[in-house]
Protein backbone atom coordinates (compact mmCIF):
# COMPACT_ATOMS: atom_id res chain seq x y z
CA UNK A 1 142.29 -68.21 -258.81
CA UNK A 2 142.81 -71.34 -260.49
CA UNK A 3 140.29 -73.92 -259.37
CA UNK A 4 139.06 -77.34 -260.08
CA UNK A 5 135.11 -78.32 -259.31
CA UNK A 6 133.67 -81.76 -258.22
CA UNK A 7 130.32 -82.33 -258.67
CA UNK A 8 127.46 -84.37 -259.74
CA UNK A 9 123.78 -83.41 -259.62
CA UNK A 10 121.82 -80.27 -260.30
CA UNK A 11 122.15 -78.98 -256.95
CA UNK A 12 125.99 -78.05 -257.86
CA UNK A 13 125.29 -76.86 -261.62
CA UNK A 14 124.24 -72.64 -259.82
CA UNK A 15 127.04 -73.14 -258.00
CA UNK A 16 129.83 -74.05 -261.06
CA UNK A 17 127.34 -71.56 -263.16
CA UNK A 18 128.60 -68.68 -261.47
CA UNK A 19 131.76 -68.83 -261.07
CA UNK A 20 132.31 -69.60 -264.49
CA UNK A 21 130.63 -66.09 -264.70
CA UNK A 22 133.76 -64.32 -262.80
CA UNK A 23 136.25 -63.30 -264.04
CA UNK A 24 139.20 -64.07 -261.08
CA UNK A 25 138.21 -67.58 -261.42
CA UNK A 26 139.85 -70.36 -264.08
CA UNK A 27 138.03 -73.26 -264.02
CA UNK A 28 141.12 -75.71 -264.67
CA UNK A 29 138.85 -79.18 -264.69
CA UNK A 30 135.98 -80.29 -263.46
CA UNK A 31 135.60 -84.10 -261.92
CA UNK A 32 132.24 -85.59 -261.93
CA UNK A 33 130.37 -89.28 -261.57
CA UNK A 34 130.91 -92.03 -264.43
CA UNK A 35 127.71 -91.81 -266.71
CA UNK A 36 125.19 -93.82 -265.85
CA UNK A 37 122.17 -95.46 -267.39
CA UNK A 38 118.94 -93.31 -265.96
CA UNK A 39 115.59 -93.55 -266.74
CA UNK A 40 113.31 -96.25 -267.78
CA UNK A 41 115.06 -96.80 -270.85
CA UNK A 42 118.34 -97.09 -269.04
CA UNK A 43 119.96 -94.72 -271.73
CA UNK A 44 123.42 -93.21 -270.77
CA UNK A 45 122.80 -89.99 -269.56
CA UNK A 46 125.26 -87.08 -268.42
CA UNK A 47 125.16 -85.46 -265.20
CA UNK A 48 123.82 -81.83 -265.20
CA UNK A 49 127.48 -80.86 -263.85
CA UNK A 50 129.24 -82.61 -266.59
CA UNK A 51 126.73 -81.07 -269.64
CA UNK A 52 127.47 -77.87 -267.87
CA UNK A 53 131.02 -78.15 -268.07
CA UNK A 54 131.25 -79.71 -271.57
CA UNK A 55 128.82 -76.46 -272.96
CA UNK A 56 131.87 -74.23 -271.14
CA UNK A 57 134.53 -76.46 -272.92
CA UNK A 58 135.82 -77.59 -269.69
CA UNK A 59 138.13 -80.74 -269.39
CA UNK A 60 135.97 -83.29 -267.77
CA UNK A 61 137.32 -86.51 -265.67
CA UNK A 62 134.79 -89.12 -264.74
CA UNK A 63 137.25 -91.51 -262.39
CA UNK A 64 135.37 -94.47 -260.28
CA UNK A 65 137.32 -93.84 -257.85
CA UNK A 66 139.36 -90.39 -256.64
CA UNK A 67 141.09 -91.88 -254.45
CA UNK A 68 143.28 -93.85 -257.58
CA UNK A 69 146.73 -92.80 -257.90
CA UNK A 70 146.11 -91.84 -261.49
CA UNK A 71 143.57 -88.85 -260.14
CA UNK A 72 145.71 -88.08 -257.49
CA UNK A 73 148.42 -87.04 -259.62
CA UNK A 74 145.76 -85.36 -262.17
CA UNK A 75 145.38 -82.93 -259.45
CA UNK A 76 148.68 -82.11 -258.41
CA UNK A 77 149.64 -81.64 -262.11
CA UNK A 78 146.34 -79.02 -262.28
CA UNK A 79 147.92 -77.53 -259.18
CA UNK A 80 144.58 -75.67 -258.06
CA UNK A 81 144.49 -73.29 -255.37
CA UNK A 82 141.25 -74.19 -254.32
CA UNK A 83 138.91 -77.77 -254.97
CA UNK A 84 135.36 -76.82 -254.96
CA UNK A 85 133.32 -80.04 -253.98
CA UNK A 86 129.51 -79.78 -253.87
CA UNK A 87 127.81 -83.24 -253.85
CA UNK A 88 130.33 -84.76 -255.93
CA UNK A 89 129.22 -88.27 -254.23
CA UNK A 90 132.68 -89.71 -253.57
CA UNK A 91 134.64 -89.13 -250.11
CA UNK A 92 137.75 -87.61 -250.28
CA UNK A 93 140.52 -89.51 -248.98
CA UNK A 94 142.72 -87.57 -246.92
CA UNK A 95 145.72 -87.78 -249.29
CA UNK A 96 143.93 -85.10 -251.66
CA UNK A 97 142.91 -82.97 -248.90
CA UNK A 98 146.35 -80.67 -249.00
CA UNK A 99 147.13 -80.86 -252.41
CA UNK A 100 144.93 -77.08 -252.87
CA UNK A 101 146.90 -74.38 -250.67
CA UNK A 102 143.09 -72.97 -249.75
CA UNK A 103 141.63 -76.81 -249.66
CA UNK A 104 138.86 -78.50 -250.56
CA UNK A 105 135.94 -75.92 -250.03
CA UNK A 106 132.69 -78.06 -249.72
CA UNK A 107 128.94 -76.06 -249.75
CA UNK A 108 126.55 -78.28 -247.62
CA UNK A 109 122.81 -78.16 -247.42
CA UNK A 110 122.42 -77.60 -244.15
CA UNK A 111 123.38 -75.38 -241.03
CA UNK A 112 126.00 -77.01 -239.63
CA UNK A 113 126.75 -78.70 -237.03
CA UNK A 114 122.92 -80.00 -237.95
CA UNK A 115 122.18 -82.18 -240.08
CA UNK A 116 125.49 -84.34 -240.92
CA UNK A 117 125.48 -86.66 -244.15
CA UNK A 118 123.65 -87.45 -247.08
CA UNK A 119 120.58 -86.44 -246.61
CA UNK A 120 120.28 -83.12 -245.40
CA UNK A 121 117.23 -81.35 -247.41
CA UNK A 122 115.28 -84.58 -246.56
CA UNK A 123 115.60 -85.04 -243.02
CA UNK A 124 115.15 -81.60 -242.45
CA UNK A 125 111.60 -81.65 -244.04
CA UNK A 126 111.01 -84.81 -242.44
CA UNK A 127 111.73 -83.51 -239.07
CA UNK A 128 109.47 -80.02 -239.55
CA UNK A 129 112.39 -77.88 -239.95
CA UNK A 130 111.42 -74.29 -240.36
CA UNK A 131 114.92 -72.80 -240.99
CA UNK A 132 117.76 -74.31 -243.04
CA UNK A 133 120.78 -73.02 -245.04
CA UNK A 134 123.77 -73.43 -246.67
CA UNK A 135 127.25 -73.77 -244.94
CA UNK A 136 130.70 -73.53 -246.69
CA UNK A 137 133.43 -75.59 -244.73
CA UNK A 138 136.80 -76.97 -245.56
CA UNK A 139 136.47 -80.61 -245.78
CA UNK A 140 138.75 -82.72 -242.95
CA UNK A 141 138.45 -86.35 -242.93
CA UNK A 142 135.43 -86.47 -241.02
CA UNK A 143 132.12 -86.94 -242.20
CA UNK A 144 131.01 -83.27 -242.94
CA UNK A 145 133.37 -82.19 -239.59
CA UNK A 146 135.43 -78.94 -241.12
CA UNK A 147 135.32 -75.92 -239.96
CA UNK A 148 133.00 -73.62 -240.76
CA UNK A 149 133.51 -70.84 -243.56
CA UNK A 150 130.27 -69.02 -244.17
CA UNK A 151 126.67 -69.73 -243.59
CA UNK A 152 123.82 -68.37 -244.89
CA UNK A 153 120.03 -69.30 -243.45
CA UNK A 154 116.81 -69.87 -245.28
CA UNK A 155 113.29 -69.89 -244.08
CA UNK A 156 111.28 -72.90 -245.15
CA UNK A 157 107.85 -72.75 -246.17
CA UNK A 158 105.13 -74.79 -244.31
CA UNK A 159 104.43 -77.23 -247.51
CA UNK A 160 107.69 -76.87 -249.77
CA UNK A 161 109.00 -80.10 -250.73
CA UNK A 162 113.15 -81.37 -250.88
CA UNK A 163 113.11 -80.77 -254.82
CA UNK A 164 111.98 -77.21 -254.31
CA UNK A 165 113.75 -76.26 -251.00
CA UNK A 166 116.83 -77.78 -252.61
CA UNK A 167 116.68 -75.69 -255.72
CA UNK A 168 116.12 -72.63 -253.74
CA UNK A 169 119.25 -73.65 -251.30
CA UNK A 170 121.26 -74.26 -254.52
CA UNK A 171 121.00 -70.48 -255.87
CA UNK A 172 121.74 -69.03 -252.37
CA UNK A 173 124.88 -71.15 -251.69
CA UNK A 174 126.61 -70.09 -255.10
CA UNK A 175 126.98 -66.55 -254.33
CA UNK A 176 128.46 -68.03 -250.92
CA UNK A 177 130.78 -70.38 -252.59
CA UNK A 178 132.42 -67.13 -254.44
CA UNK A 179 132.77 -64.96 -251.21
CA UNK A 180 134.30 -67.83 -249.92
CA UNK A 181 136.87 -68.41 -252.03
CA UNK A 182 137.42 -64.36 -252.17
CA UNK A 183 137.76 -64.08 -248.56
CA UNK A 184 139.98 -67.07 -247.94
CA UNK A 185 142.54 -65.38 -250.74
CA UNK A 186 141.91 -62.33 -248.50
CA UNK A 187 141.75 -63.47 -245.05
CA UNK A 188 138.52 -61.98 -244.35
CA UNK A 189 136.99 -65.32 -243.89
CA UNK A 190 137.87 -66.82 -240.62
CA UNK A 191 137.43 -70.56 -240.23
CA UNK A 192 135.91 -71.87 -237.36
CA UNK A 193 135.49 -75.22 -235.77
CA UNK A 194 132.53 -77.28 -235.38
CA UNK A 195 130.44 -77.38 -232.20
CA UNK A 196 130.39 -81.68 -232.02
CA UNK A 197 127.98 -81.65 -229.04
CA UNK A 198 125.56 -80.15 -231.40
CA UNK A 199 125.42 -82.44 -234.56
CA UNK A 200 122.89 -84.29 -235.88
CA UNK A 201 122.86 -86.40 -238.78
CA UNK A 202 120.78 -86.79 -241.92
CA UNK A 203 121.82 -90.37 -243.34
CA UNK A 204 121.00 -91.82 -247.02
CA UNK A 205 117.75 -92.37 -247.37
CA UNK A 206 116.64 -96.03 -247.36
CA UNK A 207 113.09 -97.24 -249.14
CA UNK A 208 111.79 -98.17 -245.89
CA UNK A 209 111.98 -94.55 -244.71
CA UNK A 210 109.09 -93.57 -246.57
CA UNK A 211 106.64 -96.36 -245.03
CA UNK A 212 103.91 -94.39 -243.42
CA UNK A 213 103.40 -95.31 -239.89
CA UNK A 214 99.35 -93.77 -239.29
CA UNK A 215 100.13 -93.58 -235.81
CA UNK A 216 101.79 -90.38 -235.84
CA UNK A 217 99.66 -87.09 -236.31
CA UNK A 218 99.10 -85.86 -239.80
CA UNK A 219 101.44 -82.79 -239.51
CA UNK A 220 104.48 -85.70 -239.06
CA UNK A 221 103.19 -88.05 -242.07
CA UNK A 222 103.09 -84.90 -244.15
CA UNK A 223 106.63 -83.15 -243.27
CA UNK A 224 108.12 -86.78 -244.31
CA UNK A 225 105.95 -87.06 -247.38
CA UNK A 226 107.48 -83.49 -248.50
CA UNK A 227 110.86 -84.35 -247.25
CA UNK A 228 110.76 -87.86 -248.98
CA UNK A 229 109.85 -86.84 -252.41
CA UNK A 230 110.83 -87.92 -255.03
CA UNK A 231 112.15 -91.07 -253.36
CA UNK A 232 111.16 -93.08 -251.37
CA UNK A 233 108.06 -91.67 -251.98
CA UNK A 234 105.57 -91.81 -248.97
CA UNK A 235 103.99 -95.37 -249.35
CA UNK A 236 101.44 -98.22 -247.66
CA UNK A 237 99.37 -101.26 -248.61
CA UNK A 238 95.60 -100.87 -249.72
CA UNK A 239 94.07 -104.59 -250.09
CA UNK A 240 97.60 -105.98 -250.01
CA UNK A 241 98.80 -103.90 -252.21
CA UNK A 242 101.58 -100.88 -252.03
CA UNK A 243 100.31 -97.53 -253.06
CA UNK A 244 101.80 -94.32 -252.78
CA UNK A 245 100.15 -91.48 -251.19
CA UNK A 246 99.82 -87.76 -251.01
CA UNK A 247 97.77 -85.56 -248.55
CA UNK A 248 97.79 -82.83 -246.35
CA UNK A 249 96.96 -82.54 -242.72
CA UNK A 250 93.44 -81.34 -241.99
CA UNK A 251 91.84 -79.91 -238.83
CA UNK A 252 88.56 -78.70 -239.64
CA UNK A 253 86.60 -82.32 -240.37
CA UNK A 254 84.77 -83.35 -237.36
CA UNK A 255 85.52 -86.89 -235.90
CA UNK A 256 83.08 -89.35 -235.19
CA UNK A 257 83.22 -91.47 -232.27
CA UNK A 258 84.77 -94.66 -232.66
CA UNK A 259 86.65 -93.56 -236.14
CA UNK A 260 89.84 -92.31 -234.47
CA UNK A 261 91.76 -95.63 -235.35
CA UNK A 262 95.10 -94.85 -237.21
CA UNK A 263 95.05 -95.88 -240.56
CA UNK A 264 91.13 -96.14 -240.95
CA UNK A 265 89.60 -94.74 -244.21
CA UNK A 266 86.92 -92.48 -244.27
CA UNK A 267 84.87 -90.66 -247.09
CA UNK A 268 83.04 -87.52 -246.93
CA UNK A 269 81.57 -85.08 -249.46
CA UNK A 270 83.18 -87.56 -252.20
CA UNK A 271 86.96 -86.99 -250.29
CA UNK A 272 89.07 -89.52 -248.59
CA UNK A 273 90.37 -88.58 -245.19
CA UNK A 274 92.68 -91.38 -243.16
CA UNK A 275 92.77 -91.02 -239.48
CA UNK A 276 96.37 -90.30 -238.10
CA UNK A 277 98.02 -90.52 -234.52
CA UNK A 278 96.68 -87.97 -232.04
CA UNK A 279 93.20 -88.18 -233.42
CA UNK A 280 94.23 -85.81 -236.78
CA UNK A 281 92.92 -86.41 -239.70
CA UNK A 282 94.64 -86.37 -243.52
CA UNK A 283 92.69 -85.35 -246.30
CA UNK A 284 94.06 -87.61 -248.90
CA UNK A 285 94.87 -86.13 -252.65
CA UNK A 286 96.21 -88.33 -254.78
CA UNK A 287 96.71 -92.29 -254.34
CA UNK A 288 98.88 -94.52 -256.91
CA UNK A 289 98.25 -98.27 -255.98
CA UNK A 290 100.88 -100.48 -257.59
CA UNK A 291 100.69 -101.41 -261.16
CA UNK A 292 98.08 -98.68 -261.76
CA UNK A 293 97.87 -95.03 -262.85
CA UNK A 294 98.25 -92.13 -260.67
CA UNK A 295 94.41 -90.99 -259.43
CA UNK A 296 93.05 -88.32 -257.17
CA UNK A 297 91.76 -89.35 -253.46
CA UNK A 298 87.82 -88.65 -254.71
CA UNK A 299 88.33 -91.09 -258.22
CA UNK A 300 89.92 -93.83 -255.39
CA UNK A 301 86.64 -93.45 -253.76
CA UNK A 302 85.03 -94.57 -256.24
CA UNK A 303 86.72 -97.42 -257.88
CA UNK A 304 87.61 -98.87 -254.65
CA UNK A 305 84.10 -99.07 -253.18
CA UNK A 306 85.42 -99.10 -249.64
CA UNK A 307 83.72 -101.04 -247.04
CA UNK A 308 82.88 -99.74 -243.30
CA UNK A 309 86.11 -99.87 -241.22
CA UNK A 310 88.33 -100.36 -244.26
CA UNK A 311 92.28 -98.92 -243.92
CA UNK A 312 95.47 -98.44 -244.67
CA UNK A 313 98.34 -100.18 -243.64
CA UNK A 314 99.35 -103.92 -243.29
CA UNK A 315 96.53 -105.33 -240.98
C-alpha cells in the first residue's frame, strides 16, 4: 500500500516507526512542520518525524501551508492510497481529503467522541481521567468529527503525567494505525459515525491554564499539575513573585483550627503543606520562584523564613 505520512512531534515517530517495519507498506513521502528554532539557543532543530524519515531516506516536504496549490498537486502526483496524519499540526482543507482512495487516516489521543482538539492527553489528566485511548478515524472537515475506525483503551495511572501517558498512548496506537490500514484494504474495518451528543473538547492549552486556583481540593490542583506538564507548568505568586510548583495531595496531616484558608502555607516536620479547597491539604515538593533555581519544598522552608499566616496566591 503506497502511503504518505504527516507528522510532527514524537508522539507520531512509533507510529511512522512501524510501518516502515512492514513490508505491504511504501512510504512514498512524508510531510512534516518547517524547522524551527527550539531551545534556549534558538538553534534550528528537526522534528523527531522528519530525523526519522531522513535516517529511512524518505523524501521529506516541509510546506507552511498544505493547503498551497503546489502541495496539493505533490500529492496527487504521489497518488497514495492512504494519508496517515498523526499530529501533523496543520488542518486539512477539504480539497485534499479525497485525493487517497482509503483517505486521510488520523490516530487521535483520545476515545472519541471525548475529548475533541488539541489537547487531548492534557485535559484528560486535568479532568482525573482514569481511562483513555487511542482512536483511528478518517478525517472529514470537522474538527476531529470522522468516523470512527478502531479504538483501543488505556488505563491511566493515579500520578502519571501527559509526557508519560502520551508516550505510552503513542506505542499502543501504532499497531492500530497498521490494522487500520489492513482492514480498510480488506473491509474488515467498518467505519462508524460519531455520537455528537457525546463530545467534549480538549482545546490548546493557554498559559493561564496552569494558574493554580487553592480553592479547589488537592486531588484537582494535582490532576492539572500532571496534565499541564511540561507547559504551562502549574504556577502562583510567592511575595509577588511567580513560582512554579509541584506537590501531591495529602490526607493524613491533621488540620488545625483556623488554618483551613486556601492558599495558606504551613510547615511541619521541616515540609511545606498549602491548604486547598475542601479543607485538603498538599504536601508541597519542589518550588521554582522566578529567576531562581529549582529547590525542594523543605530547602523553601528555609530560605524563605515564612511568617504566621503567610500564602500563596495573589492576595
Amino acid at each position: 500500500m503506497r502511503l504518505v505520512f504527516c507528522g510532527t512531534p514524537e508522539f507520531a515517530v512509533p507510529a511512522l516507526k512501524h510501518l516502515l517495519e512492514q513490508t505491504d507498506f511504501a512510504i512514498a513521502a512524508v510531510f512534516t512542520q518547517p524547522d524551527r528554532p527550539r531551545g534556549r539557543g534558538h538553534e534550528v532543530a528537526l522534528s523527531p518525524v522528519k530525523q526519522l524519515a531522513v535516517e529511512a531516506g524518505i523524501s521529506v516536504h516541509q510546506p507552511e501551508k498544505i493547503r498551497s496549490q503546489e502541495s496539493r498537486e505533490l500529492i496527487e502526483k504521489i497518488a497514495p492510497e492512504a494519508v496517515v496524519i498523526i499530529a501533523y499540526g496543520q488542518i486539512i482543507p477539504a480539497t485534499l481529503l479525497g485525493i487517497p482512495r482509503l483517505g486521510w487516516i488520523n490516530l487521535h489521543a483520545s476515545l472519541l467522541p471525548k475529548y475533541r482538539g488539541a489537547a487531548p492527553i492534557h485535559w484528560a489528566l486535568a479532568n482525573g481521567e482514569t481511562t483513555t485511548g487511542v482512536t483511528t478515524m478518517r478525517i472529514d472537515a470537522g474538527m476531529d468529527t470522522g468516523e470512527i475506525l478502531l479504538q483501543r483503551e488505556l488505563a491511566i495511572a493515579e500520578s502519571e503525567t501527559a509526557p508519560e501517558v502520551a508516550a505510552r498512548l503513542a506505542e499502543l496506537g501504532a499497531p492500530l494505525v497498521v490494522e487500520t490500514l489492513r482492514g480498510l484494504a480488506s473491509h474488515t474495518v467498518l467505519p462508524r459515525a460519531q455520537d455528537n451528543s457525546a463530545a467534549t473538547y480538549a482545546p490548546i492549552l493557554k498559559k493561564e491554564d496552569g494558574r493554580i486556583h487553592w480553592n479547589l481540593p488537592a486531588r484537582q490542583i494535582f490532576n492539572r499539575m500532571r496534565g499541564f506538564t511540561p507547559w504551562p507548568g502549574a504556577y502562583t505568586e510567592f511575595r509577588s513573585r511567580k513560582c512554579h510548583i509541584w506537590g501531591e495531595p495529602v490526607s493524613n496531616v491533621s488540620a488545625e483550627p483556623g488554618d483551613t484558608e486556601p492558599g495558606v502555607l504551613h510547615v511541619q516536620n521541616g515540609e511545606l503543606f498549602v491548604s486547598c479547597g475542601d479543607t485538603t491539604r498538599m504536601h508541597v515538593l519542589s518550588v521554582k520562584v522566578e529567576g531562581r533555581k529549582q529547590v525542594s519544598g523543605a530547602e523553601f522552608v528555609r530560605g524563605a523564613r515564612l511568617q504566621p499566616g503567610e500564602r500563596f496566591g495573589a492576595s
